[in-house]
PDB file of N, CA and C in Angstrom:
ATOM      1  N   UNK A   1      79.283  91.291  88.719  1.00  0.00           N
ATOM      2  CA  UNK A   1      80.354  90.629  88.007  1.00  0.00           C
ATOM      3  C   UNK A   1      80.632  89.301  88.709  1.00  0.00           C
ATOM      4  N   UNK A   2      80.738  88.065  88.154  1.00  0.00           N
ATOM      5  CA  UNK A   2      81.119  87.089  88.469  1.00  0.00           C
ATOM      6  C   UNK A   2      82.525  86.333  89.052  1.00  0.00           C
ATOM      7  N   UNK A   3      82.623  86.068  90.112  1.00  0.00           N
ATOM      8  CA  UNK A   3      84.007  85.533  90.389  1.00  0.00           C
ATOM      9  C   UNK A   3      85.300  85.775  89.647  1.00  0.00           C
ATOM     10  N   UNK A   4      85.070  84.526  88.441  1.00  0.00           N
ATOM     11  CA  UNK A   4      85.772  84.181  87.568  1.00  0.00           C
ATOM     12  C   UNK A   4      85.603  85.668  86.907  1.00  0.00           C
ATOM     13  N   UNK A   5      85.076  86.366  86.469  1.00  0.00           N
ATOM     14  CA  UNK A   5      85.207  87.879  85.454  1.00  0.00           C
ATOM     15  C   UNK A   5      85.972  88.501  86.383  1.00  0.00           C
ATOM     16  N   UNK A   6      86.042  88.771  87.862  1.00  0.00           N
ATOM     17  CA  UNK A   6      86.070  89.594  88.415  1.00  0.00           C
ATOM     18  C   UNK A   6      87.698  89.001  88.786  1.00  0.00           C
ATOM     19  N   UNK A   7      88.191  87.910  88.779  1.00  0.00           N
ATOM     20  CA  UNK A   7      89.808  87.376  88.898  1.00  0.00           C
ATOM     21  C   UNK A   7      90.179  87.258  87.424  1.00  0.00           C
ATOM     22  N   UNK A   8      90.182  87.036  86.605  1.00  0.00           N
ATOM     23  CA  UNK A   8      90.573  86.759  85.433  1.00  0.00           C
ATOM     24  C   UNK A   8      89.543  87.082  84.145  1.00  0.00           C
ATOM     25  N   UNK A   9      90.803  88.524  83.975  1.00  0.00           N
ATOM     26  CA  UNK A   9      89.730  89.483  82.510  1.00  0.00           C
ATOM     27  C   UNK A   9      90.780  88.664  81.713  1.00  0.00           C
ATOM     28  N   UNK A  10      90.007  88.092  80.503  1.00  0.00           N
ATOM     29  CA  UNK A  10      90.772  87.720  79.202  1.00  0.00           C
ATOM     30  C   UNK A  10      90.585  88.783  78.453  1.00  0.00           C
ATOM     31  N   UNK A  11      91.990  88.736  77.948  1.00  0.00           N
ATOM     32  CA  UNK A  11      92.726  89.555  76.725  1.00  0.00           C
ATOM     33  C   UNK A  11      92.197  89.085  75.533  1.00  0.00           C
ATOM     34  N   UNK A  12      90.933  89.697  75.583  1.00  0.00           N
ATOM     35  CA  UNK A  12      90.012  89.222  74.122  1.00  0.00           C
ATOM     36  C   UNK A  12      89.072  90.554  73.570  1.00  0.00           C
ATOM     37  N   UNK A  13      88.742  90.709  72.586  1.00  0.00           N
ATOM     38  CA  UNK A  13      88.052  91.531  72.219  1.00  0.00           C
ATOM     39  C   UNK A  13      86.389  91.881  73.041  1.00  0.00           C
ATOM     40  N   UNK A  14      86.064  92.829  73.537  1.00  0.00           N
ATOM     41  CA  UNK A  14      84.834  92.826  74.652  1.00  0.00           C
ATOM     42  C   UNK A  14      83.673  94.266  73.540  1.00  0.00           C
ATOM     43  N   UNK A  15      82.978  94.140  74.134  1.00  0.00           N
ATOM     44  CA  UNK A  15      81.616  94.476  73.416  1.00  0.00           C
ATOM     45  C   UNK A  15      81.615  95.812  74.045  1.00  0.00           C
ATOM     46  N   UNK A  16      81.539  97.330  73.276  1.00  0.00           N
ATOM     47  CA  UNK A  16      81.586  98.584  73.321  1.00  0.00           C
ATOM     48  C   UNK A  16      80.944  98.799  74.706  1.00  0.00           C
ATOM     49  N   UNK A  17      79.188  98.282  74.859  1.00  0.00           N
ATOM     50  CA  UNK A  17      78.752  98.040  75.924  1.00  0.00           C
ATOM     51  C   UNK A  17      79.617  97.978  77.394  1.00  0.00           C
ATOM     52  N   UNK A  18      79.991  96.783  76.777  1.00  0.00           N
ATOM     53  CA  UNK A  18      80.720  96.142  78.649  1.00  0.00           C
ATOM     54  C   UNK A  18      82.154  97.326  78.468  1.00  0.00           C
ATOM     55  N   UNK A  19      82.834  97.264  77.640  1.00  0.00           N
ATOM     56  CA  UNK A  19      83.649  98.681  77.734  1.00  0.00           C
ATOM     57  C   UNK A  19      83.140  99.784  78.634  1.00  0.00           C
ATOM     58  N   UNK A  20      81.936 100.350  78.323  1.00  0.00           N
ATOM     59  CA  UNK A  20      81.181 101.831  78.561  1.00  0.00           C
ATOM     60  C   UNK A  20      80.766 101.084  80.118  1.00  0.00           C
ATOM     61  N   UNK A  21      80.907  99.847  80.526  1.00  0.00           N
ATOM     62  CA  UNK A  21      79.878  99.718  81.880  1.00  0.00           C
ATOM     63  C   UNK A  21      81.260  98.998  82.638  1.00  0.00           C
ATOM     64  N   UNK A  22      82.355  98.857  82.279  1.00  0.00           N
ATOM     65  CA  UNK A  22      83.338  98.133  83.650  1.00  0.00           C
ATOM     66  C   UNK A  22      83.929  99.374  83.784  1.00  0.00           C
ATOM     67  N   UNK A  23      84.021  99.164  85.457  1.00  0.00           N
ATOM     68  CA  UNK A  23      84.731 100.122  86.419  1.00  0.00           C
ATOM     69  C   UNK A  23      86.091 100.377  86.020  1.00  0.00           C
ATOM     70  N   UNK A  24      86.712 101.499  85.739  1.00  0.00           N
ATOM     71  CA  UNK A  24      88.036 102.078  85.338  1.00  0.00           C
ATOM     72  C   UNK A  24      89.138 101.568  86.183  1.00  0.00           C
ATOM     73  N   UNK A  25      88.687 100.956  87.243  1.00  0.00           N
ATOM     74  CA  UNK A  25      89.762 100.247  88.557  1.00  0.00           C
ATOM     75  C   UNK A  25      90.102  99.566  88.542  1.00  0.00           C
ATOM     76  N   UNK A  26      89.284  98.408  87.623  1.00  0.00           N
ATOM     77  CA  UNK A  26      89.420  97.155  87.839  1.00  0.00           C
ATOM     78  C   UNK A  26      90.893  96.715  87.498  1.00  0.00           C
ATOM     79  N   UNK A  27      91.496  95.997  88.342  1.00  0.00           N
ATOM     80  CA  UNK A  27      92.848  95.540  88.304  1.00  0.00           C
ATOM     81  C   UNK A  27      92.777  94.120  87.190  1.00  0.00           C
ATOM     82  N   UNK A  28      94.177  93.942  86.453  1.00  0.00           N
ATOM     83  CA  UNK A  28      94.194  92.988  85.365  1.00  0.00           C
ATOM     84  C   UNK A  28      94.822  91.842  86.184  1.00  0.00           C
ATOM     85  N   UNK A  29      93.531  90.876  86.234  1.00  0.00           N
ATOM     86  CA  UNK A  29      93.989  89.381  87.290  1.00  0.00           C
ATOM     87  C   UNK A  29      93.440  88.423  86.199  1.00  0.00           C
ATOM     88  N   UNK A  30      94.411  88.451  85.337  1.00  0.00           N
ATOM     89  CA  UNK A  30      94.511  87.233  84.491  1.00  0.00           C
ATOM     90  C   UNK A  30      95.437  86.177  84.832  1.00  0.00           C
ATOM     91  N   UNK A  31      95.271  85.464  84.558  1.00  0.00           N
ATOM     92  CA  UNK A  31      95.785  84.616  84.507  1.00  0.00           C
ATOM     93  C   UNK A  31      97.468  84.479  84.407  1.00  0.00           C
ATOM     94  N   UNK A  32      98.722  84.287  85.168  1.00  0.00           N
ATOM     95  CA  UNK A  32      99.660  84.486  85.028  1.00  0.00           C
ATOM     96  C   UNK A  32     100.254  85.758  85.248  1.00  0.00           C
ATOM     97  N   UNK A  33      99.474  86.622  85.427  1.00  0.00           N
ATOM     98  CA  UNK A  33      99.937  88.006  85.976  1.00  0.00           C
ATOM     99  C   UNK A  33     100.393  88.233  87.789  1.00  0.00           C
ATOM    100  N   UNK A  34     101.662  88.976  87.456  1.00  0.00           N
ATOM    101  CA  UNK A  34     101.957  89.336  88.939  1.00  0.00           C
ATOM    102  C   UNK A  34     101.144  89.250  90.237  1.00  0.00           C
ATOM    103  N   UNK A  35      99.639  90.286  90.050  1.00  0.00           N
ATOM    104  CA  UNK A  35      98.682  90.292  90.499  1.00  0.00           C
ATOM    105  C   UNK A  35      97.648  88.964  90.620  1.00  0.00           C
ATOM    106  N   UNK A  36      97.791  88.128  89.940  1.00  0.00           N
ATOM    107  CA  UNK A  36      96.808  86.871  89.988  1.00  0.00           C
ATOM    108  C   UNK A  36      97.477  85.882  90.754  1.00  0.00           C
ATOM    109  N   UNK A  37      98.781  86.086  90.512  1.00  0.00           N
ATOM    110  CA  UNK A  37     100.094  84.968  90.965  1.00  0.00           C
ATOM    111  C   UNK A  37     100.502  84.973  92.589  1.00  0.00           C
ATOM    112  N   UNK A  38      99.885  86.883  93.086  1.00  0.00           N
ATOM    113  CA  UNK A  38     100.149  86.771  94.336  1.00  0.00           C
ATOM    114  C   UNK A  38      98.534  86.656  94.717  1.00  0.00           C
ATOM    115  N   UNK A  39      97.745  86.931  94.549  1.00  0.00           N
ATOM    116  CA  UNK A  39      96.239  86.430  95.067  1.00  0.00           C
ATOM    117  C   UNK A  39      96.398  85.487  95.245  1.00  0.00           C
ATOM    118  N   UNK A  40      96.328  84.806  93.933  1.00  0.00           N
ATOM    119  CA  UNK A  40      96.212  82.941  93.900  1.00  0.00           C
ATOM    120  C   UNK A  40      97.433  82.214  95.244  1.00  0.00           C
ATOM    121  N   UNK A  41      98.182  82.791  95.746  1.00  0.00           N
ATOM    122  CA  UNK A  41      99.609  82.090  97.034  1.00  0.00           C
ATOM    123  C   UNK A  41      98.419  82.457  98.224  1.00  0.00           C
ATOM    124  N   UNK A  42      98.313  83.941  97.965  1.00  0.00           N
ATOM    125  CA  UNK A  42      97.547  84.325  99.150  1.00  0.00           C
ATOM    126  C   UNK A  42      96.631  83.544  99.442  1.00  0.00           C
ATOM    127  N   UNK A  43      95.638  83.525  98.629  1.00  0.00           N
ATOM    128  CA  UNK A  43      94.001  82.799  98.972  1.00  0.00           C
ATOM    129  C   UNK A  43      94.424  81.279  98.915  1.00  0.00           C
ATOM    130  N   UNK A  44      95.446  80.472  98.217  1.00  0.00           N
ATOM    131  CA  UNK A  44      95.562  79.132  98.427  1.00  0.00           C
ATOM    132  C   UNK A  44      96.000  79.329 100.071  1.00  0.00           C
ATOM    133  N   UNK A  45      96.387  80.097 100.638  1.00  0.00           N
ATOM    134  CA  UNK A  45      97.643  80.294 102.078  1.00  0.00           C
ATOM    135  C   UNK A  45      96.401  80.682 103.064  1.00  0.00           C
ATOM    136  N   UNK A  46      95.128  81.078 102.700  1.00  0.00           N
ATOM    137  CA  UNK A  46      94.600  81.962 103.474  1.00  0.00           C
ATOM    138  C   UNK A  46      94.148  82.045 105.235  1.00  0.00           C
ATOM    139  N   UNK A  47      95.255  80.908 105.570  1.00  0.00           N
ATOM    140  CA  UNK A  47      95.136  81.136 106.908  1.00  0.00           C
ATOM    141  C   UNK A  47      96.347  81.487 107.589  1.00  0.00           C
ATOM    142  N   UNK A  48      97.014  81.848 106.690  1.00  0.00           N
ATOM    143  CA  UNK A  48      98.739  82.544 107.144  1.00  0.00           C
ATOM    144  C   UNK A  48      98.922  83.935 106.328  1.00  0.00           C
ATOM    145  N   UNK A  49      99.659  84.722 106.896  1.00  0.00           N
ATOM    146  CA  UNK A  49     100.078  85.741 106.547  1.00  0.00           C
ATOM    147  C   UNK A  49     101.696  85.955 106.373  1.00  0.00           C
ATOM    148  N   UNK A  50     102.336  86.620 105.320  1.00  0.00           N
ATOM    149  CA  UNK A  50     103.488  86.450 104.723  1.00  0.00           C
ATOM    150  C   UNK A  50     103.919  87.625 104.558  1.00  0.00           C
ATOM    151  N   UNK A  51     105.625  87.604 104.484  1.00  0.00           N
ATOM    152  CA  UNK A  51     106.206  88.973 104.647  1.00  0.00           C
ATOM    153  C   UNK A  51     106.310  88.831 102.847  1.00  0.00           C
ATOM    154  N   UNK A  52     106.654  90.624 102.666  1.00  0.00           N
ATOM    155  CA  UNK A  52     106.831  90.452 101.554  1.00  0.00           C
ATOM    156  C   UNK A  52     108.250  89.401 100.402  1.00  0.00           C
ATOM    157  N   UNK A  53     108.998  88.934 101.232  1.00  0.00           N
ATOM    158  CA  UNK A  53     110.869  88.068 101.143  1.00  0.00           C
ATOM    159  C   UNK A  53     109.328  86.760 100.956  1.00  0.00           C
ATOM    160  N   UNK A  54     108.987  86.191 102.175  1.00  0.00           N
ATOM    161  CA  UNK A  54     108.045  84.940 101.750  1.00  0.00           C
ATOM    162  C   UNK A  54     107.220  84.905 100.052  1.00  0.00           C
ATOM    163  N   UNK A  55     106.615  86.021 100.033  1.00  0.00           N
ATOM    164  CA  UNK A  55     105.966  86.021  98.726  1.00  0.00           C
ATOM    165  C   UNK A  55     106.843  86.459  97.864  1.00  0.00           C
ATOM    166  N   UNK A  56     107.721  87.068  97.689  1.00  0.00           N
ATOM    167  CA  UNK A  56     108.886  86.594  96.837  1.00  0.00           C
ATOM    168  C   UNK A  56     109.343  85.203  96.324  1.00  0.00           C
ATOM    169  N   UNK A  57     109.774  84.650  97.586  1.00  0.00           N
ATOM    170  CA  UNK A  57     110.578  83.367  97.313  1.00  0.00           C
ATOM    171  C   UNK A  57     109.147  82.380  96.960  1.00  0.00           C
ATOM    172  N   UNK A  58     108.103  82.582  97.172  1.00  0.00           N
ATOM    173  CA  UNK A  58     106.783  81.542  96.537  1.00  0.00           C
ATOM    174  C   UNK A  58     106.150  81.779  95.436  1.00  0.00           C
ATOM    175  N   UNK A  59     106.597  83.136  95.139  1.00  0.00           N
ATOM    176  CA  UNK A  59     105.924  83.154  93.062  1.00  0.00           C
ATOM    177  C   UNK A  59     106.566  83.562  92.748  1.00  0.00           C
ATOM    178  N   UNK A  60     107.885  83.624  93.167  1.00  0.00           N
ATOM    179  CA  UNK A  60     109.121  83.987  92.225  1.00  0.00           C
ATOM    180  C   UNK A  60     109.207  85.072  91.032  1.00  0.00           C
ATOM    181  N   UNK A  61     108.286  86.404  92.228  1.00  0.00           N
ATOM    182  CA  UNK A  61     107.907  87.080  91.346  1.00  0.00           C
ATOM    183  C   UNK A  61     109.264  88.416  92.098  1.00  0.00           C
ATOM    184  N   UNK A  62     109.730  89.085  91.413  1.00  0.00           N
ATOM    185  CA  UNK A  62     111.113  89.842  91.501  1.00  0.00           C
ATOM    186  C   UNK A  62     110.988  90.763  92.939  1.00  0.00           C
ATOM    187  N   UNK A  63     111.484  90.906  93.994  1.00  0.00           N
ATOM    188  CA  UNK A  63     111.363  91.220  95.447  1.00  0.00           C
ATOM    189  C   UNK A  63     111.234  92.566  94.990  1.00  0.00           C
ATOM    190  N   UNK A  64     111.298  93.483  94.144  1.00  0.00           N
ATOM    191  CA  UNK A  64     111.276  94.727  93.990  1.00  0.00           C
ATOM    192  C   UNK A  64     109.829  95.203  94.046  1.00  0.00           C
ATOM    193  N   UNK A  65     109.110  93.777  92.754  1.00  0.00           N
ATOM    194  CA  UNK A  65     107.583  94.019  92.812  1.00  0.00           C
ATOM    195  C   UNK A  65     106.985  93.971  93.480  1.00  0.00           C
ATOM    196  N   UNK A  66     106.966  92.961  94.394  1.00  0.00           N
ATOM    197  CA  UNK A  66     106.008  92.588  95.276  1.00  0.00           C
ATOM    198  C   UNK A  66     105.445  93.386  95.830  1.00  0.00           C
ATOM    199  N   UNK A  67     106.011  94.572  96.491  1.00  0.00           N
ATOM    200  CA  UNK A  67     105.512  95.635  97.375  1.00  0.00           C
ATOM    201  C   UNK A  67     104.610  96.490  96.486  1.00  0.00           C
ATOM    202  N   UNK A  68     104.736  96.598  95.440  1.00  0.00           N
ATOM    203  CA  UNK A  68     103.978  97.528  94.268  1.00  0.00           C
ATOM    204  C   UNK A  68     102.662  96.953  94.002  1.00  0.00           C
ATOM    205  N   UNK A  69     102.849  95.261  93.864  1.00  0.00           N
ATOM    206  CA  UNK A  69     101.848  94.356  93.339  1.00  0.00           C
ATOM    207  C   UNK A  69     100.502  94.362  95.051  1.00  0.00           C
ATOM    208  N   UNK A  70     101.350  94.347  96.064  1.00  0.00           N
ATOM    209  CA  UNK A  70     100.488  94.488  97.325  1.00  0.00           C
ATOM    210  C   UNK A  70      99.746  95.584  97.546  1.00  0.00           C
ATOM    211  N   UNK A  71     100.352  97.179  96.796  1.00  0.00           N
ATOM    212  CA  UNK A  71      99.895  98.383  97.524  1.00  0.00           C
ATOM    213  C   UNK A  71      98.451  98.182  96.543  1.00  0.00           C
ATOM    214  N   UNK A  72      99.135  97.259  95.004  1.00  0.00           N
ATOM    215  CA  UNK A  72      97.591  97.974  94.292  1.00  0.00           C
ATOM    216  C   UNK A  72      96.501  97.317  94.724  1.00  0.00           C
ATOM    217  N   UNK A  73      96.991  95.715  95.117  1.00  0.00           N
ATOM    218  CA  UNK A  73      95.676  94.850  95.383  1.00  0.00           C
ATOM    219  C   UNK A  73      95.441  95.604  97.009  1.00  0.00           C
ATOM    220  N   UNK A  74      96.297  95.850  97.555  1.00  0.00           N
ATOM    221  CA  UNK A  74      95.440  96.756  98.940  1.00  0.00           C
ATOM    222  C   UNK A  74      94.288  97.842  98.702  1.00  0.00           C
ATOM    223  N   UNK A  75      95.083  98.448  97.719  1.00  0.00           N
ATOM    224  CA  UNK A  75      94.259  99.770  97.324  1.00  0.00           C
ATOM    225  C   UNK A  75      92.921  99.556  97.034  1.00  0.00           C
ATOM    226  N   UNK A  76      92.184  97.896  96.157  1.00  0.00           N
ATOM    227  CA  UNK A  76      91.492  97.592  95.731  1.00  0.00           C
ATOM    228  C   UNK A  76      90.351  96.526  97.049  1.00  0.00           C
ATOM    229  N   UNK A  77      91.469  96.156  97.821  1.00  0.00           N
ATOM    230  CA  UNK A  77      90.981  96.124  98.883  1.00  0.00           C
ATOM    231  C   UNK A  77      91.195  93.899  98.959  1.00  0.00           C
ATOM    232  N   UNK A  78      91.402  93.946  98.408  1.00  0.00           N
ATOM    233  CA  UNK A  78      92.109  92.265  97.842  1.00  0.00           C
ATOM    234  C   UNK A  78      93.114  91.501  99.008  1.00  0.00           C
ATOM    235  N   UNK A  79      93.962  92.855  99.540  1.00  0.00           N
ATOM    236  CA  UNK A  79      94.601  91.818 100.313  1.00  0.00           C
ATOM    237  C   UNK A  79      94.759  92.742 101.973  1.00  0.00           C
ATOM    238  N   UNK A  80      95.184  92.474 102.333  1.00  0.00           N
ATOM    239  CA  UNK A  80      95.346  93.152 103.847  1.00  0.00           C
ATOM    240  C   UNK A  80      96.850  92.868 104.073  1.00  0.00           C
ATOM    241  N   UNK A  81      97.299  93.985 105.313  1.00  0.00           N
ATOM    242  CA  UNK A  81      98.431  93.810 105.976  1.00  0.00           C
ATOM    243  C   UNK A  81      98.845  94.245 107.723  1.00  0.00           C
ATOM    244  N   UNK A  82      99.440  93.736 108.102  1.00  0.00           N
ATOM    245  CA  UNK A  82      99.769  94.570 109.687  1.00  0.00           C
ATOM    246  C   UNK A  82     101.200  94.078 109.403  1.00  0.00           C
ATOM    247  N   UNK A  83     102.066  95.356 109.958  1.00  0.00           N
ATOM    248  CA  UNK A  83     103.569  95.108 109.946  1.00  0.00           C
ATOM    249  C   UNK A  83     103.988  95.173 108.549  1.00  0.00           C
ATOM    250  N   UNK A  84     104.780  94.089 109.162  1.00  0.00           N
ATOM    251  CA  UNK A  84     105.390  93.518 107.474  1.00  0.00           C
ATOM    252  C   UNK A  84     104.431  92.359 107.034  1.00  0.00           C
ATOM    253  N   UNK A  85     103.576  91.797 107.426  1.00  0.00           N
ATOM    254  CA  UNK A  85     103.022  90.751 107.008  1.00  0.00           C
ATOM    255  C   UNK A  85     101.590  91.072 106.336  1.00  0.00           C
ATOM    256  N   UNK A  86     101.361  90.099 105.112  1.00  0.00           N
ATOM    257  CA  UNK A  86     100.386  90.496 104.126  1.00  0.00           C
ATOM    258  C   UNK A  86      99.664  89.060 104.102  1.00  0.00           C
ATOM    259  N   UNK A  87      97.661  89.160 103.954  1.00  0.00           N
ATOM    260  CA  UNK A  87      97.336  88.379 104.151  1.00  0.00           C
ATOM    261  C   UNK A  87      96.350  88.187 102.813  1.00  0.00           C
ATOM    262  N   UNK A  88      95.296  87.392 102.237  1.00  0.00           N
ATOM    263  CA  UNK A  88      94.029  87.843 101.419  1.00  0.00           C
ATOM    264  C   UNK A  88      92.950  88.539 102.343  1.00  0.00           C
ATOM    265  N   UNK A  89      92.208  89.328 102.117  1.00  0.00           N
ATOM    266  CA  UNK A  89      91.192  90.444 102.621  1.00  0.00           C
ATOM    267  C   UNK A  89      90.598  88.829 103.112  1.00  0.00           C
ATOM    268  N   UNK A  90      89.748  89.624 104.022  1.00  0.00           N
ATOM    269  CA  UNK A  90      88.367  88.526 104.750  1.00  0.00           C
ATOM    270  C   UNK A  90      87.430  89.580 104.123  1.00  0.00           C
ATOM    271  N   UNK A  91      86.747  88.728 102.970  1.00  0.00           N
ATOM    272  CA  UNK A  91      85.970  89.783 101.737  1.00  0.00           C
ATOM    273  C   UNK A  91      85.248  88.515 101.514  1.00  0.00           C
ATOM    274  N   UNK A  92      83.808  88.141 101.109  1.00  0.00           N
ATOM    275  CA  UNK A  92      83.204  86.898 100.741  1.00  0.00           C
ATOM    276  C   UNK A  92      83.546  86.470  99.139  1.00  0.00           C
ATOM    277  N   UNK A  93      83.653  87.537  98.359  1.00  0.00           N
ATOM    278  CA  UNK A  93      84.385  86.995  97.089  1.00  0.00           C
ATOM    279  C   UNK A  93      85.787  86.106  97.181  1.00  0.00           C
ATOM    280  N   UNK A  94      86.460  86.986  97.932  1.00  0.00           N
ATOM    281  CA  UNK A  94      87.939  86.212  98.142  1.00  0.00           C
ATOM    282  C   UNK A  94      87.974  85.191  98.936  1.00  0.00           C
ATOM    283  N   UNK A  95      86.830  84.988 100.052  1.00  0.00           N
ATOM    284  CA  UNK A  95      86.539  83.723 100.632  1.00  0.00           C
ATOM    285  C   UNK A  95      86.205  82.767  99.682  1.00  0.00           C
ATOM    286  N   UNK A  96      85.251  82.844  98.816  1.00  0.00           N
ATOM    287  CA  UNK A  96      84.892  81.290  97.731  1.00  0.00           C
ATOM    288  C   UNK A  96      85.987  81.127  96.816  1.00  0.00           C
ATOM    289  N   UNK A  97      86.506  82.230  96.158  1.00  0.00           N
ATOM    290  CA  UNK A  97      87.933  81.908  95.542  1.00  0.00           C
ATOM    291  C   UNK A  97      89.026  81.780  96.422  1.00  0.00           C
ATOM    292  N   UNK A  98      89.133  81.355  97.577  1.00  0.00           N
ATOM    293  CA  UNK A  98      90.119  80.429  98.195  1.00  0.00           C
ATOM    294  C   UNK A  98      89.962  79.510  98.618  1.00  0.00           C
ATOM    295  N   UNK A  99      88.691  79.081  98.675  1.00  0.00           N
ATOM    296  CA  UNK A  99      87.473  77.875  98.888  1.00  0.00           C
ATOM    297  C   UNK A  99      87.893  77.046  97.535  1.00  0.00           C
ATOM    298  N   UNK A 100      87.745  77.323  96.282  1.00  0.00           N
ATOM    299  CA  UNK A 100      87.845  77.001  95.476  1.00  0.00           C
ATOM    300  C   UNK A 100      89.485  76.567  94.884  1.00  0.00           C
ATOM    301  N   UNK A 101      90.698  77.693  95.309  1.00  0.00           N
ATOM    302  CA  UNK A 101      91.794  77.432  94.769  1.00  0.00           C
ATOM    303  C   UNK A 101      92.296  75.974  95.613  1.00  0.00           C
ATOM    304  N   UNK A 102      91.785  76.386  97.001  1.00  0.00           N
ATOM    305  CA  UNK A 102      91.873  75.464  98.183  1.00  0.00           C
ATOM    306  C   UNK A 102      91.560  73.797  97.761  1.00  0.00           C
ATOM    307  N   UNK A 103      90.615  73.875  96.922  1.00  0.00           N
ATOM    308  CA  UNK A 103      89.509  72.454  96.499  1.00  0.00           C
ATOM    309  C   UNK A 103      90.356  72.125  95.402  1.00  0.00           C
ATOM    310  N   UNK A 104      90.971  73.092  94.580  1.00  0.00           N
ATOM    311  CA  UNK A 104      91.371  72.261  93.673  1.00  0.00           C
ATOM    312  C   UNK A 104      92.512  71.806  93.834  1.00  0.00           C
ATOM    313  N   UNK A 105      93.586  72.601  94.653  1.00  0.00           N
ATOM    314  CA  UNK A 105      95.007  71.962  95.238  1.00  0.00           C
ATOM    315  C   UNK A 105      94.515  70.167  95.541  1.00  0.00           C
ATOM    316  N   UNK A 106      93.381  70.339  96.908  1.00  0.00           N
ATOM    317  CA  UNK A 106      93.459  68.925  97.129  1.00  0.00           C
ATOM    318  C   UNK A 106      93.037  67.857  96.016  1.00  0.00           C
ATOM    319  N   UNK A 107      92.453  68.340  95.137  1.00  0.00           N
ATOM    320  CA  UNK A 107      92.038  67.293  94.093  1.00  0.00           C
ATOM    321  C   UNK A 107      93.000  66.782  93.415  1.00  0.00           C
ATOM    322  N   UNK A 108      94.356  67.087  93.607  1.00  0.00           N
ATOM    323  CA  UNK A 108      95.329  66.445  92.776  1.00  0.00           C
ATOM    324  C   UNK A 108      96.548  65.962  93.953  1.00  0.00           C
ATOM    325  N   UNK A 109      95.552  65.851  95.115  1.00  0.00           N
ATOM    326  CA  UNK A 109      96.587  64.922  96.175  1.00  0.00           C
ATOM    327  C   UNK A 109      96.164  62.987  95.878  1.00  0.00           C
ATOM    328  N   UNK A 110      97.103  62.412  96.560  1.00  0.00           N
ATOM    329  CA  UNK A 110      96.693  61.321  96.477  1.00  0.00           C
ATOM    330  C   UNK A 110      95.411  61.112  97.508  1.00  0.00           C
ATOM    331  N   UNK A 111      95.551  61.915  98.404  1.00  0.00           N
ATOM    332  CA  UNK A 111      94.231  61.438  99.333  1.00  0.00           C
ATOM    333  C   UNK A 111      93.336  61.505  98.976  1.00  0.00           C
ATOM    334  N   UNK A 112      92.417  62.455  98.020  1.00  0.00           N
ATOM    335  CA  UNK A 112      91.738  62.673  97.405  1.00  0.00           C
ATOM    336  C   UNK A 112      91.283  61.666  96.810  1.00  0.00           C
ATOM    337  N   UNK A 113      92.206  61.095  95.754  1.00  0.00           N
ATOM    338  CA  UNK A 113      92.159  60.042  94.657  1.00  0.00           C
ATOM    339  C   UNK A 113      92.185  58.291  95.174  1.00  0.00           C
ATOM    340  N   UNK A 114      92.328  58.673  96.570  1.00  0.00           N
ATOM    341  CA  UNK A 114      92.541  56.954  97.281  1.00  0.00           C
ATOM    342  C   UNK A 114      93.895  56.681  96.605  1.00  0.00           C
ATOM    343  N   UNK A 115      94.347  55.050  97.277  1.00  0.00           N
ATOM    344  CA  UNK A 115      95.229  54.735  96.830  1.00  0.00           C
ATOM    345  C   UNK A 115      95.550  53.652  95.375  1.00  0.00           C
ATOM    346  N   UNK A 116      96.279  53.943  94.655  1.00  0.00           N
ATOM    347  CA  UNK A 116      96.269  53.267  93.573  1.00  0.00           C
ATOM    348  C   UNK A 116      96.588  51.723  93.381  1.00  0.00           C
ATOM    349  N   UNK A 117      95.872  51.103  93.540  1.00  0.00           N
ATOM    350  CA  UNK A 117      96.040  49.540  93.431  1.00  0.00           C
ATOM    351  C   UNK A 117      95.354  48.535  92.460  1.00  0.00           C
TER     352      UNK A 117
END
């Protein structure tokens, strides 16, 4: 499965086939979902680790969830923790997709773009 398939299943009609052949586990990391919203902080962050109050207050996703949204991507093996603090897995998939979320943050800095004159 490809990166992109494997972070973001679209909510589209899929072929009986790929039905009968994707893994029953697979977690729903679409786009805008709880689960995509804390990957995507994580792997943009991925050289810091965050309590669950931090990832609250950065995807402004409801402090109740967060801990629910961590156990499943733990379970799946997506993110890691010690203590209270939660990090993205050191996994080579989740390495190029933070490589990547990483690349595109800077592409919309000015440094990137030089200065405008």
């Amino acid at each position: 499965m490809l990166i992109s398939d494997y972070y973001v299943l679209l909510r589209v009609p899929i072929s009986i086939d790929r039905f009968d052949e994707e893994p029953a586990d697979v977690l729903d990391l679409q786009e805008g979902t709880q689960p995509y919203r804390i990957l995507q902080f994580l792997a943009k962050n991925s050289e810091q680790a965050f309590t669950q109050t931090e990832i609250h207050e950065a995807t402004s996703i409801k402090r109740g969830s967060v801990g629910a949204v961590l156990s499943r991507l733990e379970d799946r093996g997506l993110v890691r923790h010690r203590g209270r603090h939660w990090a993205v897995a050191e996994d080579d998939r989740l390495a190029s997709y933070a490589a990547q979320a990483n690349a595109d943050s800077a592409s919309t800095t000015d440094d990137y773009y030089g200065d405008e004159e």
